[in-house]
C-alpha atoms as a PDB file:
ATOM      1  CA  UNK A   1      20.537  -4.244  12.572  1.00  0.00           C
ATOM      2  CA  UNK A   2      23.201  -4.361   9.818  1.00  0.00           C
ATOM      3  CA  UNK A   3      23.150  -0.723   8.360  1.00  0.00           C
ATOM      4  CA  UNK A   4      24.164  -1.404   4.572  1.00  0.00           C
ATOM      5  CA  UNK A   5      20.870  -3.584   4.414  1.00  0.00           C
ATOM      6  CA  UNK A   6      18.723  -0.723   6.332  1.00  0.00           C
ATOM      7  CA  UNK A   7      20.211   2.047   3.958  1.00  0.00           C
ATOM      8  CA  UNK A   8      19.486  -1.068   1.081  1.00  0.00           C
ATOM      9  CA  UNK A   9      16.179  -1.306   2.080  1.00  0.00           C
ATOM     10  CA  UNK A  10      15.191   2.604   2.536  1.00  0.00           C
ATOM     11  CA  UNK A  11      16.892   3.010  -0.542  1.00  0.00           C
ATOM     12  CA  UNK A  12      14.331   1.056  -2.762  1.00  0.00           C
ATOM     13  CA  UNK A  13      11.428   2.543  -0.991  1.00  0.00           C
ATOM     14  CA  UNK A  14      12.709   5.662  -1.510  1.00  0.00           C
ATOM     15  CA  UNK A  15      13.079   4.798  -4.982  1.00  0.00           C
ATOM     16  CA  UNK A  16       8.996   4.323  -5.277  1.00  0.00           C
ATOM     17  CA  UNK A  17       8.141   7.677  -3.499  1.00  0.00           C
ATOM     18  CA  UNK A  18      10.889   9.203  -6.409  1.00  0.00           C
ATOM     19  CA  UNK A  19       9.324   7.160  -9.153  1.00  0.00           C
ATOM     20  CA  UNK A  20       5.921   8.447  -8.443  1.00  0.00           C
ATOM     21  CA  UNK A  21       5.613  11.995  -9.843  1.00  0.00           C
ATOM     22  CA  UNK A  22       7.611  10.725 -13.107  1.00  0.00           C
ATOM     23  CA  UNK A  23       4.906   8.139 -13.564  1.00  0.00           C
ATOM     24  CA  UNK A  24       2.357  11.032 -13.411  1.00  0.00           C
ATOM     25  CA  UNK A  25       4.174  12.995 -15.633  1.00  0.00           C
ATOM     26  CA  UNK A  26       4.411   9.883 -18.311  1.00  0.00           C
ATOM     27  CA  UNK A  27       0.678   9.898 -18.163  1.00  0.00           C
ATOM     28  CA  UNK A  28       0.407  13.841 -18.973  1.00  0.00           C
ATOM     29  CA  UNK A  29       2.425  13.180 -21.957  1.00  0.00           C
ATOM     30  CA  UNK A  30       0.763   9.722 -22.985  1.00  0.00           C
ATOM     31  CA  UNK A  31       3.651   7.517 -22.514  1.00  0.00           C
ATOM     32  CA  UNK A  32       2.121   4.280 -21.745  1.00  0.00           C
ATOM     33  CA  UNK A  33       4.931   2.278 -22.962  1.00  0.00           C
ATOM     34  CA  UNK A  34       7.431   3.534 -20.304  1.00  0.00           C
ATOM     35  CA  UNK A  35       4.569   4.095 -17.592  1.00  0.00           C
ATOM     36  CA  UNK A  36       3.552   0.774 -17.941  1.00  0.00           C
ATOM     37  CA  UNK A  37       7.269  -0.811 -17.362  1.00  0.00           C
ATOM     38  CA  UNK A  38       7.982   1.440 -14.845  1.00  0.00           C
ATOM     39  CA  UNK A  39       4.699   0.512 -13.073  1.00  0.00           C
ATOM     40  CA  UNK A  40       5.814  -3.281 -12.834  1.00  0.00           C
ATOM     41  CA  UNK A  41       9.612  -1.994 -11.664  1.00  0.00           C
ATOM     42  CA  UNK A  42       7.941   0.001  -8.619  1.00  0.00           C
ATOM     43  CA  UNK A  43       5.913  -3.393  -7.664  1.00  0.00           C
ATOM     44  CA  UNK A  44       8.696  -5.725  -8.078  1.00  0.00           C
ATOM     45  CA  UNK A  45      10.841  -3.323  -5.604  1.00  0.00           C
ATOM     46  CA  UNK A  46       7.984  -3.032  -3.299  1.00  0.00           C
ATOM     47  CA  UNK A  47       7.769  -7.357  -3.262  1.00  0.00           C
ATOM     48  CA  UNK A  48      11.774  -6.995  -2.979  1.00  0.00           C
ATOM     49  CA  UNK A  49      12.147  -4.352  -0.019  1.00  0.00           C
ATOM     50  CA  UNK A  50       9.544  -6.132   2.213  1.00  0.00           C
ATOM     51  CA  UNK A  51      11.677  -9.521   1.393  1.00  0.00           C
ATOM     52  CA  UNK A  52      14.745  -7.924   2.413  1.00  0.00           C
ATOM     53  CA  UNK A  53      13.481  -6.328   5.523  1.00  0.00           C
ATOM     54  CA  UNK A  54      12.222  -9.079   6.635  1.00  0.00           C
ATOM     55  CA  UNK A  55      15.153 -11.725   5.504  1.00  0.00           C
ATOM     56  CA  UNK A  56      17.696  -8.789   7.240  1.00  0.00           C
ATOM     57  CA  UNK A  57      15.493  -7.858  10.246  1.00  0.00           C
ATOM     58  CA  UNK A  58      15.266  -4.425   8.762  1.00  0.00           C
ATOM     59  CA  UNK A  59      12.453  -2.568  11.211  1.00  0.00           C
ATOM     60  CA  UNK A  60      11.949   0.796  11.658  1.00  0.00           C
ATOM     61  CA  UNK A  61       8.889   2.825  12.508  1.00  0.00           C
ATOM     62  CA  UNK A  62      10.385   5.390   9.357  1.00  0.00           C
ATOM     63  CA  UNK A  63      10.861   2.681   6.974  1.00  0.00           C
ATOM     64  CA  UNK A  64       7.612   1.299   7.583  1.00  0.00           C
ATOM     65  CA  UNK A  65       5.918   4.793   7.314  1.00  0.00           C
ATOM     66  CA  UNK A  66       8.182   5.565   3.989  1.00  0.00           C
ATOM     67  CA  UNK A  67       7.300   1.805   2.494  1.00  0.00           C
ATOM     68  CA  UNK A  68       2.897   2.583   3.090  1.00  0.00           C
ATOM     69  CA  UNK A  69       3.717   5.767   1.514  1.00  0.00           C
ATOM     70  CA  UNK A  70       5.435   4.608  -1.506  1.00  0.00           C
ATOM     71  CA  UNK A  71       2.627   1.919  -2.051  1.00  0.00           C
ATOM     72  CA  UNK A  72       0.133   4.131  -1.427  1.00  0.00           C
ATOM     73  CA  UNK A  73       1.347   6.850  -4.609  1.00  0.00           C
ATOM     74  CA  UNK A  74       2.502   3.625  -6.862  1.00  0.00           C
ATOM     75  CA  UNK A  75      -1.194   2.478  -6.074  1.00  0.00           C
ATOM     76  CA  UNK A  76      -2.173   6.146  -7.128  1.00  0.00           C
ATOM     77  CA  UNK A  77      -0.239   6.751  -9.834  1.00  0.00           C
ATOM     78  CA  UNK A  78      -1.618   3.331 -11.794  1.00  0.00           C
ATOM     79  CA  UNK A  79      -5.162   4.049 -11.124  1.00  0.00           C
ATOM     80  CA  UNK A  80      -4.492   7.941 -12.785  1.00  0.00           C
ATOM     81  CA  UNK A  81      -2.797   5.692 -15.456  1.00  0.00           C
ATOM     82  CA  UNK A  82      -6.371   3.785 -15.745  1.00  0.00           C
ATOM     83  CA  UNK A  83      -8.079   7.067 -15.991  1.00  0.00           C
ATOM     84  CA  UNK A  84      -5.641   8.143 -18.743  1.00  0.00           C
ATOM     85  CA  UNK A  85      -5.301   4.829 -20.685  1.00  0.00           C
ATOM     86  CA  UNK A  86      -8.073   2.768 -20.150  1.00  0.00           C
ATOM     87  CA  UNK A  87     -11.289   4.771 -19.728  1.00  0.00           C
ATOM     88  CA  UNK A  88     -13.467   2.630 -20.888  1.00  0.00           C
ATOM     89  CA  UNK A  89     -12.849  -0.030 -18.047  1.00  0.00           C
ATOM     90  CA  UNK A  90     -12.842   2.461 -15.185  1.00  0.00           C
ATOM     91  CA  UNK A  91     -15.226   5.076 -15.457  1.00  0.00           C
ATOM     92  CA  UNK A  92     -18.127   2.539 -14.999  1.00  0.00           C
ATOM     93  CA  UNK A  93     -16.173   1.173 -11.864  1.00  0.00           C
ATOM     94  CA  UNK A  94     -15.924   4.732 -10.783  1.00  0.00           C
ATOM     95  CA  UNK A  95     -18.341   4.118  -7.708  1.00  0.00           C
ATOM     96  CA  UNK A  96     -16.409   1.267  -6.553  1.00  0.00           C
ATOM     97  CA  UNK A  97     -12.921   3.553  -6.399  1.00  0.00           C
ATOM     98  CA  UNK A  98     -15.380   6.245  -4.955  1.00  0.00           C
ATOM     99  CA  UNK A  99     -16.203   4.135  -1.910  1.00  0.00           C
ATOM    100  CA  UNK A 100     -12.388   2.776  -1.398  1.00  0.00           C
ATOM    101  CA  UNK A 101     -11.583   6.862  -1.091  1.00  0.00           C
ATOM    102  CA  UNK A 102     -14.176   7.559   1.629  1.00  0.00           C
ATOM    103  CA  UNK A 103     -12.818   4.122   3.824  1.00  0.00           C
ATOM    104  CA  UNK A 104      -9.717   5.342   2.897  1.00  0.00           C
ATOM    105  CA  UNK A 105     -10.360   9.059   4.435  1.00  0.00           C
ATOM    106  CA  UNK A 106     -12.387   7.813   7.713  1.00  0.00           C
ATOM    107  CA  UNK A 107      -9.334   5.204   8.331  1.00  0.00           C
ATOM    108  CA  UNK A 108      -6.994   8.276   7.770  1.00  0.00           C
ATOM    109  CA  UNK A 109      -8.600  10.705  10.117  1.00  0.00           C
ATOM    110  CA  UNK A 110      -9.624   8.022  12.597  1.00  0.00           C
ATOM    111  CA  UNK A 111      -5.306   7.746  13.210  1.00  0.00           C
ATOM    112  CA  UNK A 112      -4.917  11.103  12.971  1.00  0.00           C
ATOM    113  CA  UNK A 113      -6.980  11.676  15.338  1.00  0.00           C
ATOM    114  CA  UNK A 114      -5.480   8.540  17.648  1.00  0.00           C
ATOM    115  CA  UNK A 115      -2.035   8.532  16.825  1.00  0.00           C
ATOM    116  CA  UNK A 116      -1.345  11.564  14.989  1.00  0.00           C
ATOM    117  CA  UNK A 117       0.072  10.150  12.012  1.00  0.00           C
ATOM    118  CA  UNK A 118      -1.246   8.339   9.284  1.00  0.00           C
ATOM    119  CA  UNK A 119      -1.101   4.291  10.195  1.00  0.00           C
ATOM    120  CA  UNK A 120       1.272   1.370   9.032  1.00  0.00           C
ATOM    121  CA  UNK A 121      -0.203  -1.482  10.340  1.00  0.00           C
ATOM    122  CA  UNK A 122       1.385  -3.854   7.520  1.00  0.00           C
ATOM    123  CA  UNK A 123      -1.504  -6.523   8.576  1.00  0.00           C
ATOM    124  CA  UNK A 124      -2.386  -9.761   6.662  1.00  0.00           C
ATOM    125  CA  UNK A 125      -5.320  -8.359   4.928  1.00  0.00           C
ATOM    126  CA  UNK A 126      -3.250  -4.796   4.087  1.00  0.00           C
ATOM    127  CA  UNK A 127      -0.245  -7.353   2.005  1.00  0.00           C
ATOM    128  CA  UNK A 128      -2.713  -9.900   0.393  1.00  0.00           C
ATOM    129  CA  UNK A 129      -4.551  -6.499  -0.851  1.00  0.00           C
ATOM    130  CA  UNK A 130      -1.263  -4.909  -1.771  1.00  0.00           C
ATOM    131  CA  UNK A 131      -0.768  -8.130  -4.166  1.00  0.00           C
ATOM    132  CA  UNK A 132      -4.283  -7.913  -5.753  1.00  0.00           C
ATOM    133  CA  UNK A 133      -4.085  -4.553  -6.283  1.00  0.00           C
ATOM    134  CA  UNK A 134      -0.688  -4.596  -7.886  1.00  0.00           C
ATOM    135  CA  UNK A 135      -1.287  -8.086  -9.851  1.00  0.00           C
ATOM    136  CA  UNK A 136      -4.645  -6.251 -11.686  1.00  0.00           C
ATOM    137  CA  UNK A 137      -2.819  -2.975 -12.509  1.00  0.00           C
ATOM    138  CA  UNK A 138       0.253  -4.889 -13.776  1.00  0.00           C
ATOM    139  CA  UNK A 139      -1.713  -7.454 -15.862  1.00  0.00           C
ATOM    140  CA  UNK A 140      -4.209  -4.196 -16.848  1.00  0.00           C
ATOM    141  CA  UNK A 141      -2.060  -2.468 -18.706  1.00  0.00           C
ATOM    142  CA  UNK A 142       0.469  -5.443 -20.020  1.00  0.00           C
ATOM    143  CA  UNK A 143      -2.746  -7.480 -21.444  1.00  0.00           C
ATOM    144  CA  UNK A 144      -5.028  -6.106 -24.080  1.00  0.00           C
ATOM    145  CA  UNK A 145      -7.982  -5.477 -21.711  1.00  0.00           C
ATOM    146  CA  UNK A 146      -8.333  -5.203 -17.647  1.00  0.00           C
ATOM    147  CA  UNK A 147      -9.406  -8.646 -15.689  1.00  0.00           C
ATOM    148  CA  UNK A 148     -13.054  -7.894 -14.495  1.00  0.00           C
ATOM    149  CA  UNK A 149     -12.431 -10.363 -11.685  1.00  0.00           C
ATOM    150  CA  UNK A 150      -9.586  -9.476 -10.417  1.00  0.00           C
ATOM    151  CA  UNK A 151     -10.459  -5.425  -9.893  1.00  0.00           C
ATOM    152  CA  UNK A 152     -13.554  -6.691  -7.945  1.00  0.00           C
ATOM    153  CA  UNK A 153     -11.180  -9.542  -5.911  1.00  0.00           C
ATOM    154  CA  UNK A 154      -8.559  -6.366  -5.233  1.00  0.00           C
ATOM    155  CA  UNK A 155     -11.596  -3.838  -4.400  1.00  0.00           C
ATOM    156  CA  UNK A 156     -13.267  -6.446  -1.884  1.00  0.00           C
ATOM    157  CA  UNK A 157      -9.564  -7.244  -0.488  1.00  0.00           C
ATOM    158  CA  UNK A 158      -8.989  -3.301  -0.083  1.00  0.00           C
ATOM    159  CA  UNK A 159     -12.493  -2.598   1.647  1.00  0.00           C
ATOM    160  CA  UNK A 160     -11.644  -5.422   3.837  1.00  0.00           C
ATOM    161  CA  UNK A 161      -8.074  -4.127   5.320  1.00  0.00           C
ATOM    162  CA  UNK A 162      -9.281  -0.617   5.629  1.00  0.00           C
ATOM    163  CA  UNK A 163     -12.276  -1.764   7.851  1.00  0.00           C
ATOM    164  CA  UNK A 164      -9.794  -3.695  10.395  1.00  0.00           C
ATOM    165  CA  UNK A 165      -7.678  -0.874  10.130  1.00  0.00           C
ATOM    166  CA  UNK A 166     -10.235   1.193  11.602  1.00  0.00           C
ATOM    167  CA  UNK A 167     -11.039  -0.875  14.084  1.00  0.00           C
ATOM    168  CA  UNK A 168      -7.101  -1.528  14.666  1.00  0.00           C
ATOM    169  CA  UNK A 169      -7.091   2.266  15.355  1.00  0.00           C
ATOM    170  CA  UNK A 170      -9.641   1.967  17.888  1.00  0.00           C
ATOM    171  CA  UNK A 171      -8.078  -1.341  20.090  1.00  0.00           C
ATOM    172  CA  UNK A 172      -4.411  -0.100  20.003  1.00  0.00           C
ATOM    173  CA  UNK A 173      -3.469   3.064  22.017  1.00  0.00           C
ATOM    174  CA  UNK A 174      -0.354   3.288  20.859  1.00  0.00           C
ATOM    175  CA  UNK A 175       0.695   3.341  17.094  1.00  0.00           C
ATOM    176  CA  UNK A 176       2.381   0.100  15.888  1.00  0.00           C
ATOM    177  CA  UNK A 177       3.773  -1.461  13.036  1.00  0.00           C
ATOM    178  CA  UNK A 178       4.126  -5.002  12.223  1.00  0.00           C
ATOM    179  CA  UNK A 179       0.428  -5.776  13.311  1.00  0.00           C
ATOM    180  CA  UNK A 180      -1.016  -9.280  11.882  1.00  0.00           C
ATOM    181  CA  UNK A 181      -4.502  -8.368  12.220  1.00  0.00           C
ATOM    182  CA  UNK A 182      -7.629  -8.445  14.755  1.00  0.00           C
ATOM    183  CA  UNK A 183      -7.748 -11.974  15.653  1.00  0.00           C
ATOM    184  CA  UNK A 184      -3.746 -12.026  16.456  1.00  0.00           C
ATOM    185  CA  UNK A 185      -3.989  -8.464  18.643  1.00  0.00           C
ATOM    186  CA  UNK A 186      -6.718 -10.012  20.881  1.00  0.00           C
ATOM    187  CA  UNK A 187      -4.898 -13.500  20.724  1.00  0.00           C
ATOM    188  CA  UNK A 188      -2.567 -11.867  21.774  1.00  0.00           C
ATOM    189  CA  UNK A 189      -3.781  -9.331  24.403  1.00  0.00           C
ATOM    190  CA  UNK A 190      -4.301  -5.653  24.634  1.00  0.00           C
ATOM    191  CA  UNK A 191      -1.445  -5.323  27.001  1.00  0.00           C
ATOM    192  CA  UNK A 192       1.042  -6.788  24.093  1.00  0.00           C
ATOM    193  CA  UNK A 193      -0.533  -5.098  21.410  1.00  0.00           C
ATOM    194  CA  UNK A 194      -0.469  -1.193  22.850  1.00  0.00           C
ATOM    195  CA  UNK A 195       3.598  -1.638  22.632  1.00  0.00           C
ATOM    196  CA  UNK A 196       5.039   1.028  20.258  1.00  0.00           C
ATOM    197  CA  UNK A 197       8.130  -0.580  17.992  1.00  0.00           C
ATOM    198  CA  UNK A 198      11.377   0.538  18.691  1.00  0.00           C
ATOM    199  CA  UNK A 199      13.223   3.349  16.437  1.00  0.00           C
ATOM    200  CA  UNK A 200      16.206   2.787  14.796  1.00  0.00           C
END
């Protein structure tokens, strides 16, 4: 692995798990012009780092851990912003978010428990959600109102890839990054799949 791109690479994820508590604090003090542009900066570098890690062969069980964090609190930090600046579209979908949380928590404790860490599986379902989910927050606070559609497209996504999560928990023994999904771990066997990735 070339080092300038892995320090590259960390460097842009680190700049989302920086970013994060500003955008909070833009939303205590109402600034939705630079939360909202600062929003669509931390997505584009999340689309950028996992472009570069891939095009550089950038792996490493902390990057990968650093990267679900930082789209986890960028993911966090928009839906406070919804909260804050658009109340009116997300206080009726409250129940929705409500049921994302508890999948959320059961997937979380289910790897503690396992692996005794929190998982980054980086699967199929977990990037196509990552896009829905940052495509309606972008679009939700650049356009007048939220798109309807496109919350419940995101939400169904979301429910989806924290379901094979937890059953990703229960099939692999060891914790993994860089897993595809279900059907690819049993086309590919248990024996393949229960390999931990190398550190760098």
């Amino acid at each position: 692995m070339h080092k300038t791109s892995y320090y590259i690479v960390n460097t842009i994820t680190l700049y989302r798990l920086i970013v994060a508590p500003l955008l909070l604090f833009l939303i205590l003090y109402e600034q939705v012009f630079l939360f909202k542009w600062l929003l669509v900066f931390s997505f584009f570098t999340d689309a950028i780092d996992g472009i570069l890690a891939r095009r550089y062969k950038v792996v490493s069980a902390m990057g990968a851990k650093l990267d679900s964090l930082g789209d986890d609190l960028t993911v966090i930090a928009g839906i406070v912003g919804l909260f804050a600046f658009k109340p009116d579209f997300i206080y009726p979908q409250l129940g929705w978010l409500i049921f994302l949380f508890i999948l959320f928590i059961v997937e979380t404790i289910a790897a503690l428990n396992r692996y005794g860490k929190t998982t980054s599986f980086h699967t199929l379902l977990a990037k196509i959600s990552a896009i829905l989910q940052g495509s309606f927050l972008i679009l939700a606070f650049l356009l007048p109102e939220p798109i309807h559609w496109l919350f419940y497209l995101a939400v169904a996504f979301t429910a989806l890839d924290l379901l094979e999560e937890i059953v990703l928990i229960y099939l692999l023994p060891k914790w993994k990054t860089d897993v595809k999904g279900i059907y690819w771990l049993l086309k590919q066997g248990h024996g393949a799949a229960g390999k931990s990735p190398a550190g760098n």
